[in-house]
Protein backbone atom coordinates (compact mmCIF):
# COMPACT_ATOMS: atom_id res chain seq x y z
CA UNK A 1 -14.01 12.92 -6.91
CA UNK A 2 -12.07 10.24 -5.21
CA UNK A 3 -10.15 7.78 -7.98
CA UNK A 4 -9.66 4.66 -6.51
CA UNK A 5 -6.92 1.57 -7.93
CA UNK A 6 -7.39 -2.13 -7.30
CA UNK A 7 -3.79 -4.07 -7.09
CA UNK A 8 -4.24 -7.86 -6.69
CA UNK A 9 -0.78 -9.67 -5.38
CA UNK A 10 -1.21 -12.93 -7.40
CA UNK A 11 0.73 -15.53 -5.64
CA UNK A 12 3.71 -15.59 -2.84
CA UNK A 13 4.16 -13.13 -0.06
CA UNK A 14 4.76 -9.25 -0.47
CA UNK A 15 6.55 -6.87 1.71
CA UNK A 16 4.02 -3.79 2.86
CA UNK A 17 7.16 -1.25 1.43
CA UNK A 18 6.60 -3.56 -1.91
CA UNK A 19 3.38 -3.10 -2.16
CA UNK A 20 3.51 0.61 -1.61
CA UNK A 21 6.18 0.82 -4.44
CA UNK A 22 3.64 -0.99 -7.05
CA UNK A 23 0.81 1.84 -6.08
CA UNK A 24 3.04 4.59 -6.37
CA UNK A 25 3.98 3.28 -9.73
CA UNK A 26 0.25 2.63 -10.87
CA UNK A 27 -0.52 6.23 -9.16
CA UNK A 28 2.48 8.27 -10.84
CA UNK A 29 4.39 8.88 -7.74
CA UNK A 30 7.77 9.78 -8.23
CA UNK A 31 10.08 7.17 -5.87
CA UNK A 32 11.82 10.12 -4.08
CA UNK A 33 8.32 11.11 -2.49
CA UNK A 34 7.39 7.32 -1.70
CA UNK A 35 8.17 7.62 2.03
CA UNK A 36 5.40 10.36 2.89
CA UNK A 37 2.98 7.53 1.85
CA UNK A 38 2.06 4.08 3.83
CA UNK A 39 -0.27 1.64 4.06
CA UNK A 40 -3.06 1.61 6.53
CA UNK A 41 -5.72 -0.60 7.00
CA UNK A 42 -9.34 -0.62 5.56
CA UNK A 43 -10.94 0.84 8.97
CA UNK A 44 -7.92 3.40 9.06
CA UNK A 45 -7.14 2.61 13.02
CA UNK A 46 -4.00 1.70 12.34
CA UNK A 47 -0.67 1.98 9.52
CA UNK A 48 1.38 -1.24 8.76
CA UNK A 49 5.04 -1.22 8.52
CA UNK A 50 7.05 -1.14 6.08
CA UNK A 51 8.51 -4.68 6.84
CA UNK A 52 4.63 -6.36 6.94
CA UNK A 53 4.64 -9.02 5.07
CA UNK A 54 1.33 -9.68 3.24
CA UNK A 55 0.09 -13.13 2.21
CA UNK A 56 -1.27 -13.63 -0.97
CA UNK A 57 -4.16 -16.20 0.75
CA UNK A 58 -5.10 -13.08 2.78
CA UNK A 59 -7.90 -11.32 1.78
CA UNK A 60 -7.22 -7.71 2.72
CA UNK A 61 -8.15 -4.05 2.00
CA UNK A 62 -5.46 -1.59 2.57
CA UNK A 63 -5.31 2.05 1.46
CA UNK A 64 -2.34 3.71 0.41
CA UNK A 65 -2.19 7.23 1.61
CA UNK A 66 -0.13 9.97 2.98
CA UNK A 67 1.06 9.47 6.09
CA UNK A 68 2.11 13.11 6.87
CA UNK A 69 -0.14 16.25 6.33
């Protein structure tokens, strides 16, 4: 079964490496394996970087995945 983790980003701007540091908290990842994982966006076509910034007023879906397999 696929488990699945909301994060909401309540006010402000948030750096895409930021964000991916809060999931792999809520997740259990261990920091040292943080940079096999990224964000990419809810269609999959495409992986931000890690210097994206994210605005709160956006509305986005992201998943946080492994980049490398």
């Amino acid at each position: 079964t696929k488990n699945s983790t909301t994060i909401h980003i309540s006010s402000g701007q948030i750096s895409a490496e930021n964000v991916c540091i809060k999931a792999g908290e809520e997740c259990g990842i261990l920091p040292v394996y943080l940079s096999l994982f990224g964000l990419a966006s809810a269609d999959l076509s495409f992986w931000y970087p890690p210097s994206h910034i994210f605005d709160s007023d956006e509305n986005l879906k992201v998943y946080f995945r492994v980049r490398f397999f």
